[in-house]
Protein backbone atom coordinates (compact mmCIF):
# COMPACT_ATOMS: atom_id res chain seq x y z
CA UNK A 1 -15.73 49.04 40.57
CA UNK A 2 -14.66 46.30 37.93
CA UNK A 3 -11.10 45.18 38.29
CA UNK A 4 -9.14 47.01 35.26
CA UNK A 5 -8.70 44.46 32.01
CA UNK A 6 -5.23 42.17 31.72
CA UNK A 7 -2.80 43.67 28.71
CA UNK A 8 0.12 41.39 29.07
CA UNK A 9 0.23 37.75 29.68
CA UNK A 10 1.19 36.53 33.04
CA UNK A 11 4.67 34.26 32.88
CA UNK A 12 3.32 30.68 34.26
CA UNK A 13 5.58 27.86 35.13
CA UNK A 14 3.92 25.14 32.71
CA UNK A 15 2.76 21.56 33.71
CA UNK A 16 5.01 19.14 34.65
CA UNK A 17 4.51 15.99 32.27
CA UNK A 18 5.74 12.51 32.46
CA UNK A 19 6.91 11.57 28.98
CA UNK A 20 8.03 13.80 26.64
CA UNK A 21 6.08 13.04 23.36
CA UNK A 22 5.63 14.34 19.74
CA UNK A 23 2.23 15.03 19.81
CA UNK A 24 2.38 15.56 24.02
CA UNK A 25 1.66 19.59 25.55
CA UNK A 26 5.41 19.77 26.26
CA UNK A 27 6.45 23.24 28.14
CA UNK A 28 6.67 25.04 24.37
CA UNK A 29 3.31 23.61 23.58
CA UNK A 30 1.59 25.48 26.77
CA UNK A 31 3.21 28.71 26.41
CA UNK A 32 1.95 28.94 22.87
CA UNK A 33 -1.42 27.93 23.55
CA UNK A 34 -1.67 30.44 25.85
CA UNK A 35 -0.41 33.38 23.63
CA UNK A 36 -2.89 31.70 20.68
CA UNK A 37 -6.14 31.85 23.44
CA UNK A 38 -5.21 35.28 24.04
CA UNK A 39 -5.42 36.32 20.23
CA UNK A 40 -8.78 34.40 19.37
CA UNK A 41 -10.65 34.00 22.93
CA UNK A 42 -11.62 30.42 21.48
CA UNK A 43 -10.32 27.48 23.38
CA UNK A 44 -10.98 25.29 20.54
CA UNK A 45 -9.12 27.93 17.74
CA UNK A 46 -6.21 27.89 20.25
CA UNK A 47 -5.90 24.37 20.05
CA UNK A 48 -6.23 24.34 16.41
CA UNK A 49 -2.98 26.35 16.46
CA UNK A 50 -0.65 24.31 18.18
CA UNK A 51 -2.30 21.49 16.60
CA UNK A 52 -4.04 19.67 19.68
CA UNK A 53 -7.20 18.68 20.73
CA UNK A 54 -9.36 20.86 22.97
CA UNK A 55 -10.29 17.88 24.82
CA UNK A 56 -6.33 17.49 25.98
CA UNK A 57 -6.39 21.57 27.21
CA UNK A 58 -8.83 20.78 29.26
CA UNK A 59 -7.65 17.85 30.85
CA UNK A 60 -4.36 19.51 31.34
CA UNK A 61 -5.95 22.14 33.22
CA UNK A 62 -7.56 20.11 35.74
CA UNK A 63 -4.11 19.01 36.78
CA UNK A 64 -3.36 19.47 40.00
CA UNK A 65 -0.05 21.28 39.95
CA UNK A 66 -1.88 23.18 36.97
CA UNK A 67 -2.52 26.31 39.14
CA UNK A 68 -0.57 28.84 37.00
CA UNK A 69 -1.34 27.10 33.43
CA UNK A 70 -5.28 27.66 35.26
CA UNK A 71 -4.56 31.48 35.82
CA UNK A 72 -2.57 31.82 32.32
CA UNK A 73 -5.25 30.66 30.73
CA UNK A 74 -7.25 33.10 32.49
CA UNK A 75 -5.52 35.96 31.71
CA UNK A 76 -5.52 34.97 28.04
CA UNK A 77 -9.47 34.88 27.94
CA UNK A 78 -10.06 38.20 29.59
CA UNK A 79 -7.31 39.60 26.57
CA UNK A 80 -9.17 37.57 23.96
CA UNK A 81 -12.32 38.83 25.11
CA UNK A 82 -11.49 42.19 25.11
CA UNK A 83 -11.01 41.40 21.50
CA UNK A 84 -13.81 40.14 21.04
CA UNK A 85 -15.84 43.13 22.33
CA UNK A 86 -14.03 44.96 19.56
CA UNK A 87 -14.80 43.00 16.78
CA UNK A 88 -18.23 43.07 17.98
CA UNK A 89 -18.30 47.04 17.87
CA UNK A 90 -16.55 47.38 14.76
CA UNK A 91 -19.61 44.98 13.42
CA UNK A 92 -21.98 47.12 14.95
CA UNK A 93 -20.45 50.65 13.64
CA UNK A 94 -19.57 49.58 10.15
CA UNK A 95 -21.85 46.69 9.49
CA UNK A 96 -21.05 43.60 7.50
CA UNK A 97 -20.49 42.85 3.94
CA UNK A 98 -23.01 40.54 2.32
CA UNK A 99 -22.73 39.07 -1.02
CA UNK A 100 -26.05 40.13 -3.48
CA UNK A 101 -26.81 37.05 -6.07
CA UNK A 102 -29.23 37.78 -8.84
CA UNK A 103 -30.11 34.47 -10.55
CA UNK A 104 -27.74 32.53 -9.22
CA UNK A 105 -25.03 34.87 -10.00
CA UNK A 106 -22.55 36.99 -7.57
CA UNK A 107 -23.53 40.74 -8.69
CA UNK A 108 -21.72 42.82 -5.73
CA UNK A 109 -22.20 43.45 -2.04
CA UNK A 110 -24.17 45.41 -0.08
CA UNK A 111 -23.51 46.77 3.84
CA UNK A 112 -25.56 45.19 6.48
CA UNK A 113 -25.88 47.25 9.96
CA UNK A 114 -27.25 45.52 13.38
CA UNK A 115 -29.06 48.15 15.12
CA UNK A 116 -29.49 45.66 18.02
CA UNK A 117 -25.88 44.79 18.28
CA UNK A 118 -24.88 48.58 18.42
CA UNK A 119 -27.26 49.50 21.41
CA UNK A 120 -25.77 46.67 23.10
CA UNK A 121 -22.34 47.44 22.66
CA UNK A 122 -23.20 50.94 23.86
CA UNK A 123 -25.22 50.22 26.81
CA UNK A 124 -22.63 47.84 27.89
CA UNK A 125 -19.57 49.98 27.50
CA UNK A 126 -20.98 53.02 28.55
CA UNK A 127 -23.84 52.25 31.19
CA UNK A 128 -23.33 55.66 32.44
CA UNK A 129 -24.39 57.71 29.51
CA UNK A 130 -27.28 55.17 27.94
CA UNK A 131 -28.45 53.38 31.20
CA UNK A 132 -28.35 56.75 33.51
CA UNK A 133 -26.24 54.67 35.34
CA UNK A 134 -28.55 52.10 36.49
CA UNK A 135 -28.58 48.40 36.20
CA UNK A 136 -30.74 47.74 32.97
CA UNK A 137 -33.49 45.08 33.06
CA UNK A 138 -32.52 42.75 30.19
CA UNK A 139 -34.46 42.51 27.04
CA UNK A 140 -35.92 39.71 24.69
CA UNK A 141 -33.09 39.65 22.94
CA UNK A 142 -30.68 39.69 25.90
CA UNK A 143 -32.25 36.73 26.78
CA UNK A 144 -32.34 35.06 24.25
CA UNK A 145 -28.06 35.73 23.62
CA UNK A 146 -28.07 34.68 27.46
CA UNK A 147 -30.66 31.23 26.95
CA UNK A 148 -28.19 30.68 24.17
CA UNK A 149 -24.66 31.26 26.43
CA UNK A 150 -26.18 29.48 29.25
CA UNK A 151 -27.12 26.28 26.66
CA UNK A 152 -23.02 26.34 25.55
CA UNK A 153 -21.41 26.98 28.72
CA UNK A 154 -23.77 23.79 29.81
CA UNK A 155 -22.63 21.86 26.96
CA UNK A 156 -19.14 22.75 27.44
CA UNK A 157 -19.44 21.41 30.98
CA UNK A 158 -21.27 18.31 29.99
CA UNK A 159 -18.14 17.25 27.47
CA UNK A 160 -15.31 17.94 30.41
CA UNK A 161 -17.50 15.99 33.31
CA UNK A 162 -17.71 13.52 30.61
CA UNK A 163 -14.23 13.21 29.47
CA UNK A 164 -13.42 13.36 33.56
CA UNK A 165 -15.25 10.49 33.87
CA UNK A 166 -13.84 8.30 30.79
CA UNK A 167 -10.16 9.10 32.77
CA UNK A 168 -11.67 7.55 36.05
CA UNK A 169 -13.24 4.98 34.57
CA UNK A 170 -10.06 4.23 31.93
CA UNK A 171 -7.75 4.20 35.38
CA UNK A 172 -10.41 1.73 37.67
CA UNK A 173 -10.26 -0.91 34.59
CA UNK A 174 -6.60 -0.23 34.55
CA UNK A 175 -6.65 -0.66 38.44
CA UNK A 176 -8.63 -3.99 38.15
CA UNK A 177 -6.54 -5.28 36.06
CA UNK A 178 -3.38 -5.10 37.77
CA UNK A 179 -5.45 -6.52 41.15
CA UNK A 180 -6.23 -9.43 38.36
CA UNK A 181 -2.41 -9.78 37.42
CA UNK A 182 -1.19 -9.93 41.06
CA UNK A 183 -3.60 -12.52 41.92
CA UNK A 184 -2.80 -14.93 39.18
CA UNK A 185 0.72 -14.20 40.19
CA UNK A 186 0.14 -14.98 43.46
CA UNK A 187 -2.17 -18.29 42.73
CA UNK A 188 0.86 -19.22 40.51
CA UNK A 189 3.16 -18.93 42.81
CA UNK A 190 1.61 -21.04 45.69
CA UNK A 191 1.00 -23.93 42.82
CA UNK A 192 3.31 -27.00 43.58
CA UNK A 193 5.48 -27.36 40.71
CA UNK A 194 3.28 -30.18 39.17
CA UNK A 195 0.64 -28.06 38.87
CA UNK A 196 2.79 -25.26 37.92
CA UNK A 197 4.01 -26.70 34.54
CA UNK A 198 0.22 -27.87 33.95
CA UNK A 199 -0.72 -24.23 33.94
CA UNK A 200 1.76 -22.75 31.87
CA UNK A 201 1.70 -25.35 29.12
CA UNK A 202 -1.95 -24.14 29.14
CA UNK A 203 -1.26 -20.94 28.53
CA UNK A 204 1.16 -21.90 25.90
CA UNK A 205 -1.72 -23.74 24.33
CA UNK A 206 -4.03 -20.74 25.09
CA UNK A 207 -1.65 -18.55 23.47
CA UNK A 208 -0.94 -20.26 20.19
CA UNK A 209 -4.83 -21.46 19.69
CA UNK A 210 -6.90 -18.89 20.87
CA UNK A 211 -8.69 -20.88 23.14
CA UNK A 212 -9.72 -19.61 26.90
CA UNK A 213 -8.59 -22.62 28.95
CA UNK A 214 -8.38 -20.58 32.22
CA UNK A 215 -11.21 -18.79 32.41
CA UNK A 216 -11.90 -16.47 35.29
CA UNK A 217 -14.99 -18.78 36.95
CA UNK A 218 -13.03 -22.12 36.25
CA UNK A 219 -10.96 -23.71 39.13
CA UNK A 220 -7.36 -25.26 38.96
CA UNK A 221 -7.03 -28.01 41.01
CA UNK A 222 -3.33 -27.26 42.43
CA UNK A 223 -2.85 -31.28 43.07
CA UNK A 224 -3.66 -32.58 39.61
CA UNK A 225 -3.38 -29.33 37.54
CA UNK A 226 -6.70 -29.44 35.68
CA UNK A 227 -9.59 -27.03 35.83
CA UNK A 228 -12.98 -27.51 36.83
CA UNK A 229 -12.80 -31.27 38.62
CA UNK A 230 -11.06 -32.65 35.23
CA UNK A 231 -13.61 -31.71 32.79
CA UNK A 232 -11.44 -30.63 30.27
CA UNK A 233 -7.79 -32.21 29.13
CA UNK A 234 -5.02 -29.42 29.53
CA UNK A 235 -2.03 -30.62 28.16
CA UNK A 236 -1.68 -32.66 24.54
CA UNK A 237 -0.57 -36.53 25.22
CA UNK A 238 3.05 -37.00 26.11
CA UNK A 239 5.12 -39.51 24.13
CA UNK A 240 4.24 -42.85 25.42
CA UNK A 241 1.51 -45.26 26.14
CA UNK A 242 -2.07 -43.89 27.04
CA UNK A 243 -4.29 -45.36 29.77
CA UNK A 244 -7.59 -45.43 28.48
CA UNK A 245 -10.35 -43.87 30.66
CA UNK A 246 -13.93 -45.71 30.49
CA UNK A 247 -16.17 -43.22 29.85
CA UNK A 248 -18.54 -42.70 32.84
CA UNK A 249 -22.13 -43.52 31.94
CA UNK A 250 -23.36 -39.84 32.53
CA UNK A 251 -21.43 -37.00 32.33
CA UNK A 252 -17.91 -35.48 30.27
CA UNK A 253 -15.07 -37.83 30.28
CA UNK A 254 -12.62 -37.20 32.61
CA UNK A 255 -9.05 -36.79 31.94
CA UNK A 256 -5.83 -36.03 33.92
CA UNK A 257 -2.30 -35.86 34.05
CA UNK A 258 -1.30 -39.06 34.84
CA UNK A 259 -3.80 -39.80 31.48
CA UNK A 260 -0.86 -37.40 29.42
CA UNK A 261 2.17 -39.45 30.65
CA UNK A 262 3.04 -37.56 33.90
């Protein structure tokens, strides 16, 4: 026996949400997507009405204190379906109107009827009478609604595993990054104060010019405060005399502090 069809919407205590944001599925927001799924049966036309993406219903409903807003929206499908299924009979029992052109020109209408669509409405809402009760082997064009349905359903699945997976991958990078901050930190802090002021007047000087002194695969040498055994000068020339350095007879002149003044 099939469970008797939801009327009435069930009342849901909405997702809890962080920030409260213009364009965010605030507690107002949920309740009248809900009521919107309910009247169309289209997850994407309820969106439409509260003016949200699909994409963002979905994610909110794989929330995990989402379990009401999950049976809500529930509820509202089996309503919208119902709907649906009467849409599709009216179709079937009064056809269609289709626009006749003659030459390019609109000259009236005409009524379409789908005989197919009315012996499936009929054998699906009253098995009894026009099945004798039986479960009815499907037909070619059963299967080909159902090919179809099962080619959606799997598309539909495909877009939320892969907006699931942006969100895990958008919160590892975010993860790595703040493993990156703590270690520079860290490195930073255990610096002797020498070296210290070497690296953050080369971040000053990576900030204002753009250039990448402190690459990830270079190493500061904590003593002298230059990266990569001296290869490269940090810090512009302090007021006073320079020392010149002989260049070496192979290899990039090397520079350090005590070159800038220090």
């Amino acid at each position: 026996m099939q469970d008797k069809p939801k009327t009435t919407l069930p009342t849901f205590t909405p997702v809890p949400r962080l920030k409260t944001r213009h364009n965010g599925w605030s507690p107002e927001v949920q309740r009248a997507f809900v009521e919107a799924l309910a009247e169309t049966g289209s997850v994407t036309s309820a969106a439409r009405r509260v003016n949200r993406a699909p994409e963002g219903a979905y994610l909110l409903r794989r929330h995990p204190e989402a379990e009401e807003f999950r049976q809500a929206w529930q509820a509202a499908l089996d309503i919208g379906m119902q709907k649906i299924e009467d849409v599709a009979m009216d179709r079937a029992i009064n056809g269609t109107e289709e626009p006749v052109y003659s030459y390019g020109k609109l000259v009236g209408t005409r009524t379409k009827y789908n005989d197919g669509l009315l012996m499936f409405m009929l054998r699906n809402r009253a098995p009894a009478r026009f099945t004798g009760g039986r479960a009815r082997a499907l037909n070619a064009a059963d299967k080909t609604t159902l090919n179809r349905l099962k080619k959606e359903w799997r598309a539909e699945w495909e877009h939320e595993r892969f907006l699931l997976d942006q969100e895990e991958e958008q919160e590892t990078l975010k993860s790595i990054d703040r493993f990156i901050d703590t270690m520079r930190q860290n490195r930073r802090a255990n610096m002797s104060p020498r070296a210290r002021a070497a690296y953050d007047e080369a971040a000053r000087i990576e900030k204002e010019d753009g250039i990448n002194w402190m690459a990830e695969d270079e190493d500061w040498d904590e003593d002298e405060g230059v990266i990569g055994g001296g290869a490269v000068a940090l810090l512009p020339a302090a007021s006073g005399d320079e020392s010149a350095v002989e260049e070496p007879e192979v290899g990039p002149r090397v520079r350090s502090l005590k070159d800038e003044g220090w």
